[in-house]
N, C-alpha and C. Protein backbone atom coordinates (compact mmCIF):
# COMPACT_ATOMS: atom_id res chain seq x y z
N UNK A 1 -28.99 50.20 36.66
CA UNK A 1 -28.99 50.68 38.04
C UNK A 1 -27.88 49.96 38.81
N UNK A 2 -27.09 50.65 39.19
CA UNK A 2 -26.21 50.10 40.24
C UNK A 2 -25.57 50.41 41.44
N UNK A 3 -26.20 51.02 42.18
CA UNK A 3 -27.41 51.02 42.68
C UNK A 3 -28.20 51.67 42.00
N UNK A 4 -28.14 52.86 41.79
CA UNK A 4 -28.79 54.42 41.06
C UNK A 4 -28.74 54.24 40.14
N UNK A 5 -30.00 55.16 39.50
CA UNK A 5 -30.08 55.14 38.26
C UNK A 5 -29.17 55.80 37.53
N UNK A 6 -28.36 56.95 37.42
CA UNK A 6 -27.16 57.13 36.87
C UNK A 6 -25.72 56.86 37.52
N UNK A 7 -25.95 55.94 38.42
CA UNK A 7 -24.71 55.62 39.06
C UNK A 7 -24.20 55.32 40.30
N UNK A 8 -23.32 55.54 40.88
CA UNK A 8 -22.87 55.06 42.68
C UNK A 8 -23.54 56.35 43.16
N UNK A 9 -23.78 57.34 42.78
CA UNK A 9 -24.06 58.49 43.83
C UNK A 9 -25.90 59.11 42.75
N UNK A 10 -26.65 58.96 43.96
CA UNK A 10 -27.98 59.42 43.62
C UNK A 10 -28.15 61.08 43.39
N UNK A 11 -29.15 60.95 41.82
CA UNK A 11 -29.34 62.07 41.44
C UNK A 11 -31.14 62.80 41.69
N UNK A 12 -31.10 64.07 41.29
CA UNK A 12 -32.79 64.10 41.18
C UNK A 12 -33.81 63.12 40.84
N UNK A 13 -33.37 62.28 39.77
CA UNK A 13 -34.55 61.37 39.50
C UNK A 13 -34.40 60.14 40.30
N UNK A 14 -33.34 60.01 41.46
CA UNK A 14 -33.40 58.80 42.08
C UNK A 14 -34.51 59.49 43.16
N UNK A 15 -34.04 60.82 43.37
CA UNK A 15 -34.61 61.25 44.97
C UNK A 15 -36.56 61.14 44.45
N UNK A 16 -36.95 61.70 43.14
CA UNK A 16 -38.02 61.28 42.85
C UNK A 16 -38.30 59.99 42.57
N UNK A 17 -37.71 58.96 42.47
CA UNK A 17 -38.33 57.28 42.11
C UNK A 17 -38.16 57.07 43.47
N UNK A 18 -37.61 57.60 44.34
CA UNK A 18 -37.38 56.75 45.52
C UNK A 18 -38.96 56.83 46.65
N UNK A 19 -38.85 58.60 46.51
CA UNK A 19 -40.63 59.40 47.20
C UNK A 19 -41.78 58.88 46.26
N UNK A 20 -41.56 58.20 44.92
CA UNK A 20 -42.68 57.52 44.50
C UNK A 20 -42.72 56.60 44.97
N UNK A 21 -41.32 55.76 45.68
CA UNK A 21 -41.41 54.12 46.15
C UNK A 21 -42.34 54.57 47.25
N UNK A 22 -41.76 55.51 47.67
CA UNK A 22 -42.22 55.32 49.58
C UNK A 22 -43.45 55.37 49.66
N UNK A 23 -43.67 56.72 48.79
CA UNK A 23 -45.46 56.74 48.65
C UNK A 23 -46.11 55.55 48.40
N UNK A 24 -45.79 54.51 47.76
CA UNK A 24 -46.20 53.80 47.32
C UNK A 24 -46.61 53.14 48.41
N UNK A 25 -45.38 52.44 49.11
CA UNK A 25 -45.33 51.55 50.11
C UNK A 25 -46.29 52.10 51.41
N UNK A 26 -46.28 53.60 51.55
CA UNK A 26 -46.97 54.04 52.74
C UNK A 26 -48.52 53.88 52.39
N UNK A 27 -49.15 54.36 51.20
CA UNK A 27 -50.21 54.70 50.90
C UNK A 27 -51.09 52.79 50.77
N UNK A 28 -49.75 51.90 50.43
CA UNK A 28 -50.22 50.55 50.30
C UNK A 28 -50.58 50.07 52.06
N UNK A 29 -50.09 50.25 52.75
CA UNK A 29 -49.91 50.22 54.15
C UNK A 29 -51.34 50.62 54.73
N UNK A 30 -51.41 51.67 54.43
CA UNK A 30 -52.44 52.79 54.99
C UNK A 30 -53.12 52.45 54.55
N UNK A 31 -53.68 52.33 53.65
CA UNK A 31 -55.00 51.70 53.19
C UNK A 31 -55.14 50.12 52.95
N UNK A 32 -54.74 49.45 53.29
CA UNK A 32 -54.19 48.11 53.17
C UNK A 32 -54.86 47.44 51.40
N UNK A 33 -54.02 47.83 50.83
CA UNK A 33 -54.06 47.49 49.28
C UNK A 33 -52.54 47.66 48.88
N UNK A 34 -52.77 45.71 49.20
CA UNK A 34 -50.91 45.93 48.72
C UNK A 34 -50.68 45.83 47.15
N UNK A 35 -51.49 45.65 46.34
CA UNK A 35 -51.22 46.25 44.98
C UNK A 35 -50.64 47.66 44.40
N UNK A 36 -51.13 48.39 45.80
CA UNK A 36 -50.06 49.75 45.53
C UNK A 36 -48.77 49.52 45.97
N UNK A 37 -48.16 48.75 46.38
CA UNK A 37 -46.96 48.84 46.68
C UNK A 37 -45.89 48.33 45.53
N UNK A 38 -45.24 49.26 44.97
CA UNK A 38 -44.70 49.10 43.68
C UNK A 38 -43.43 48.39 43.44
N UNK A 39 -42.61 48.23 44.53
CA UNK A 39 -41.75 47.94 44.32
C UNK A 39 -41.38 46.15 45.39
N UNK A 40 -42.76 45.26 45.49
CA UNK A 40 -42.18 44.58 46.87
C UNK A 40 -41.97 43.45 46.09
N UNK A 41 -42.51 43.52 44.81
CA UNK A 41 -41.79 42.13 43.87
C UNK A 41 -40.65 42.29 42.70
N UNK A 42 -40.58 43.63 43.09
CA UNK A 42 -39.21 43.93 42.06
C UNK A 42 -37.84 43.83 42.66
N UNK A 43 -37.11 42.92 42.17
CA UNK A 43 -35.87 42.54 42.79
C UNK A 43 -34.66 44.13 42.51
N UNK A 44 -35.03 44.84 41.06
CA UNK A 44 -33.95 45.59 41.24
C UNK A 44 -34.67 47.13 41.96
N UNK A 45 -35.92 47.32 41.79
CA UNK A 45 -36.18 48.22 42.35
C UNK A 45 -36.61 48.24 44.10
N UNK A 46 -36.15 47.49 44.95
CA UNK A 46 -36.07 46.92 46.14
C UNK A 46 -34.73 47.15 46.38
N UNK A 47 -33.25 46.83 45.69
CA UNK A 47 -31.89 47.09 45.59
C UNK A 47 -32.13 48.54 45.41
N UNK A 48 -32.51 49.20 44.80
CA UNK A 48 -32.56 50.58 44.92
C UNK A 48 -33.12 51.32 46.05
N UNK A 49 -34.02 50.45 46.60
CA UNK A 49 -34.81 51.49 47.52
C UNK A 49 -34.12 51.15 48.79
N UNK A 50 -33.06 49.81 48.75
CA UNK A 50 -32.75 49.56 50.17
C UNK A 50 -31.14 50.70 50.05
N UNK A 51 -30.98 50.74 48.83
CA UNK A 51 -29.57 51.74 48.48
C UNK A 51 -29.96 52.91 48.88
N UNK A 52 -30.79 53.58 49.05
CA UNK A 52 -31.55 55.06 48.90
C UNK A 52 -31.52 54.85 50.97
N UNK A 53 -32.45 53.83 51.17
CA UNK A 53 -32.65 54.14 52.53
C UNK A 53 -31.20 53.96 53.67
N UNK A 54 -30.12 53.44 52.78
CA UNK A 54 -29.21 53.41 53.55
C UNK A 54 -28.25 54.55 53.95
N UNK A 55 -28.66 56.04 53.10
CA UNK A 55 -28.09 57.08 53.34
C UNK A 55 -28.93 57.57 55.03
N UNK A 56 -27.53 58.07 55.31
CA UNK A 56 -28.37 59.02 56.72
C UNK A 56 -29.27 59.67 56.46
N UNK A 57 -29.04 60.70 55.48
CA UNK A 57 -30.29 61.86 55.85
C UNK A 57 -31.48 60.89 55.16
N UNK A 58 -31.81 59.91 54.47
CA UNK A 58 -32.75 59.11 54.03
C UNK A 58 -33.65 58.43 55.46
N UNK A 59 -32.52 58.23 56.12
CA UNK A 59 -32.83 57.61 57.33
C UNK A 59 -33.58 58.15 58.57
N UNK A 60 -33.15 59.47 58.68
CA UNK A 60 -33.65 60.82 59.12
C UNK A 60 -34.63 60.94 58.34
N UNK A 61 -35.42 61.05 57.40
CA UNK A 61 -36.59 61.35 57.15
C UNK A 61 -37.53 59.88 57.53
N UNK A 62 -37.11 58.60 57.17
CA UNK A 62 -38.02 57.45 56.92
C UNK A 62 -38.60 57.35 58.68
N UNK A 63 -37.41 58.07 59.53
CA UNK A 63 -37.38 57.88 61.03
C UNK A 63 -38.73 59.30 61.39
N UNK A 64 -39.02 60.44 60.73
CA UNK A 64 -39.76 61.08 60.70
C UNK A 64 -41.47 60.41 59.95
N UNK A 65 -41.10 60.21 59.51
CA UNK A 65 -42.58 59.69 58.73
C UNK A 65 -42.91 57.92 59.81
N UNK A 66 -42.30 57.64 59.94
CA UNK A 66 -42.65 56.76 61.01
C UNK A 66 -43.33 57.30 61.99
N UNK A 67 -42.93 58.50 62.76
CA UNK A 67 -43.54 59.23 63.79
C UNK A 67 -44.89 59.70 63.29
N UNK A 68 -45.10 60.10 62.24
CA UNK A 68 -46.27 60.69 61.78
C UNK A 68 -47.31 59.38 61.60
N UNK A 69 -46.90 58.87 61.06
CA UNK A 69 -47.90 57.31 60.31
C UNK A 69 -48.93 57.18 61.12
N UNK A 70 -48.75 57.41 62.46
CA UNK A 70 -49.98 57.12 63.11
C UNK A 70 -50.93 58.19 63.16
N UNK A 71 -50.32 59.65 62.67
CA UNK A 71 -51.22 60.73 63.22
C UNK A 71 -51.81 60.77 61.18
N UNK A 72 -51.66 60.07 60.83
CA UNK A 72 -51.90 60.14 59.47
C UNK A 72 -53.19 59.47 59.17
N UNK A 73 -52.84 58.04 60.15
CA UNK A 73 -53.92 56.66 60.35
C UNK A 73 -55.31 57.93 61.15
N UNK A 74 -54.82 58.26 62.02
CA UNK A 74 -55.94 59.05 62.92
C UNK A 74 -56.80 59.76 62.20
N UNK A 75 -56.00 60.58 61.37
CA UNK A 75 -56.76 61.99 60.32
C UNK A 75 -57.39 61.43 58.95
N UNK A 76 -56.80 60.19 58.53
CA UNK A 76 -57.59 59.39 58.02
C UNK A 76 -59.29 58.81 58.15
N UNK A 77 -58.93 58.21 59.09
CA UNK A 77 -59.75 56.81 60.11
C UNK A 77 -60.44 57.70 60.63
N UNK A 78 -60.42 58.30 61.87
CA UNK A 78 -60.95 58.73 62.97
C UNK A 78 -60.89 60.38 62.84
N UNK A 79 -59.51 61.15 62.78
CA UNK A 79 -60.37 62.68 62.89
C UNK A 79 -60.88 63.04 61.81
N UNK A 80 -61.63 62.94 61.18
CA UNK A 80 -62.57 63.19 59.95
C UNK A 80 -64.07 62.97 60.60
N UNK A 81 -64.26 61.33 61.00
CA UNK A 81 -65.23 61.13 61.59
C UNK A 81 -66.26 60.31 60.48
N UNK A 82 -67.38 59.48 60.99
CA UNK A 82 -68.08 59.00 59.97
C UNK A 82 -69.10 60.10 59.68
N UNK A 83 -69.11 60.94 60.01
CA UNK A 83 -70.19 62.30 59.88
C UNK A 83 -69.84 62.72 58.47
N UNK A 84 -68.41 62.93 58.60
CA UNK A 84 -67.61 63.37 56.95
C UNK A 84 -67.62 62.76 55.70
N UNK A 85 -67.49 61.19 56.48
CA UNK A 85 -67.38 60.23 55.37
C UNK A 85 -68.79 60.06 54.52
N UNK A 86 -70.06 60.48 56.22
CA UNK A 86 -71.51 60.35 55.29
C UNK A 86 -72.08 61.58 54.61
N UNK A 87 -71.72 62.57 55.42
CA UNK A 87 -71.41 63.94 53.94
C UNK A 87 -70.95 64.62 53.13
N UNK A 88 -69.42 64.18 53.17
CA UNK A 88 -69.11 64.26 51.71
C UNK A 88 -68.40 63.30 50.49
N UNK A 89 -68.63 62.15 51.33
CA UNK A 89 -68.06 61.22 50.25
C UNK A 89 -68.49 60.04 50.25
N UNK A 90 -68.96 59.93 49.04
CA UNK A 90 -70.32 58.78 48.33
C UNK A 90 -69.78 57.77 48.91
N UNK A 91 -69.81 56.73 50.06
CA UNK A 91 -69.25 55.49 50.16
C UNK A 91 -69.27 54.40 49.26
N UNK A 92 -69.88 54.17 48.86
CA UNK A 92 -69.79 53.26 47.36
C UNK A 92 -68.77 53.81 46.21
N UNK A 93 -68.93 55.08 46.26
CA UNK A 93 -67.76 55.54 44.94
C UNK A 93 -66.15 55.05 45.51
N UNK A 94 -65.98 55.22 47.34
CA UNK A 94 -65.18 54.95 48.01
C UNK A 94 -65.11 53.77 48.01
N UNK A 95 -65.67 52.98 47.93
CA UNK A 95 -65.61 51.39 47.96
C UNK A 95 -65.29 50.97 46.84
N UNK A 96 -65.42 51.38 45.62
CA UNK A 96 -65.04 50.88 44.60
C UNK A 96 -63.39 50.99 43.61
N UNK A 97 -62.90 52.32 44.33
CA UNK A 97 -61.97 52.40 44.61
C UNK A 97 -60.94 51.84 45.23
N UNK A 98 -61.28 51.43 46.65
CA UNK A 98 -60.50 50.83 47.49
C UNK A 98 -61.17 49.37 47.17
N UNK A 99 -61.81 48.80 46.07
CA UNK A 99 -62.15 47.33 45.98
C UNK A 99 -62.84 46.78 47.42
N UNK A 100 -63.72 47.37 48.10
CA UNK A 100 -64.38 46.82 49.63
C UNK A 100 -64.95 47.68 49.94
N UNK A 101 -66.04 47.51 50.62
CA UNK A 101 -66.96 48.62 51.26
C UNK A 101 -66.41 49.41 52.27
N UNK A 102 -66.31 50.66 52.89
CA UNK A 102 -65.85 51.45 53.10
C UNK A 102 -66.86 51.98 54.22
């Protein structure tokens, strides 16, 4: 990698390792389980993801999903409701998942 995986200029499989980083990092965030976050002890895959986010239109999206993050936290957390959480999803199966009661 140097930056990219085939080279100075990013291909399809960078633009997919990169939306697996992010996912990673967002979904570690959001649910606060930083074991999902895949890339925060990898020295070369961190060089990649800071290579990826330094393109504009990269920047333009990371600047979009920022805006959302909170309406994400909401539809998560809160617009669902604990009504949802107590009818359709076993909280213990949820807890064991997320390693904590739920």
């Amino acid at each position: 990698m140097e930056p990219f995986l085939l080279g100075k200029e990013p291909f399809l499989p960078d633009f997919q390792l990169f939306y697996t980083l992010e996912l990673s990092q967002m979904f570690s965030e959001l649910f606060e389980i930083p074991e999902m976050h895949l890339f925060r002890d990898d020295p070369a895959l961190q060089t990649f993801y800071d290579a990826m986010c330094e393109r504009p239109s990269t920047q333009k999206i990371l600047a979009a999903k920022e805006l959302e993050l909170d309406v994400t936290k909401k539809e998560l957390y809160g617009g669902f409701g604990a009504a949802y959480l107590d009818k359709h999803i076993d909280r213990r199966t949820l807890g064991g998942l997320f390693g904590r009661e739920v």
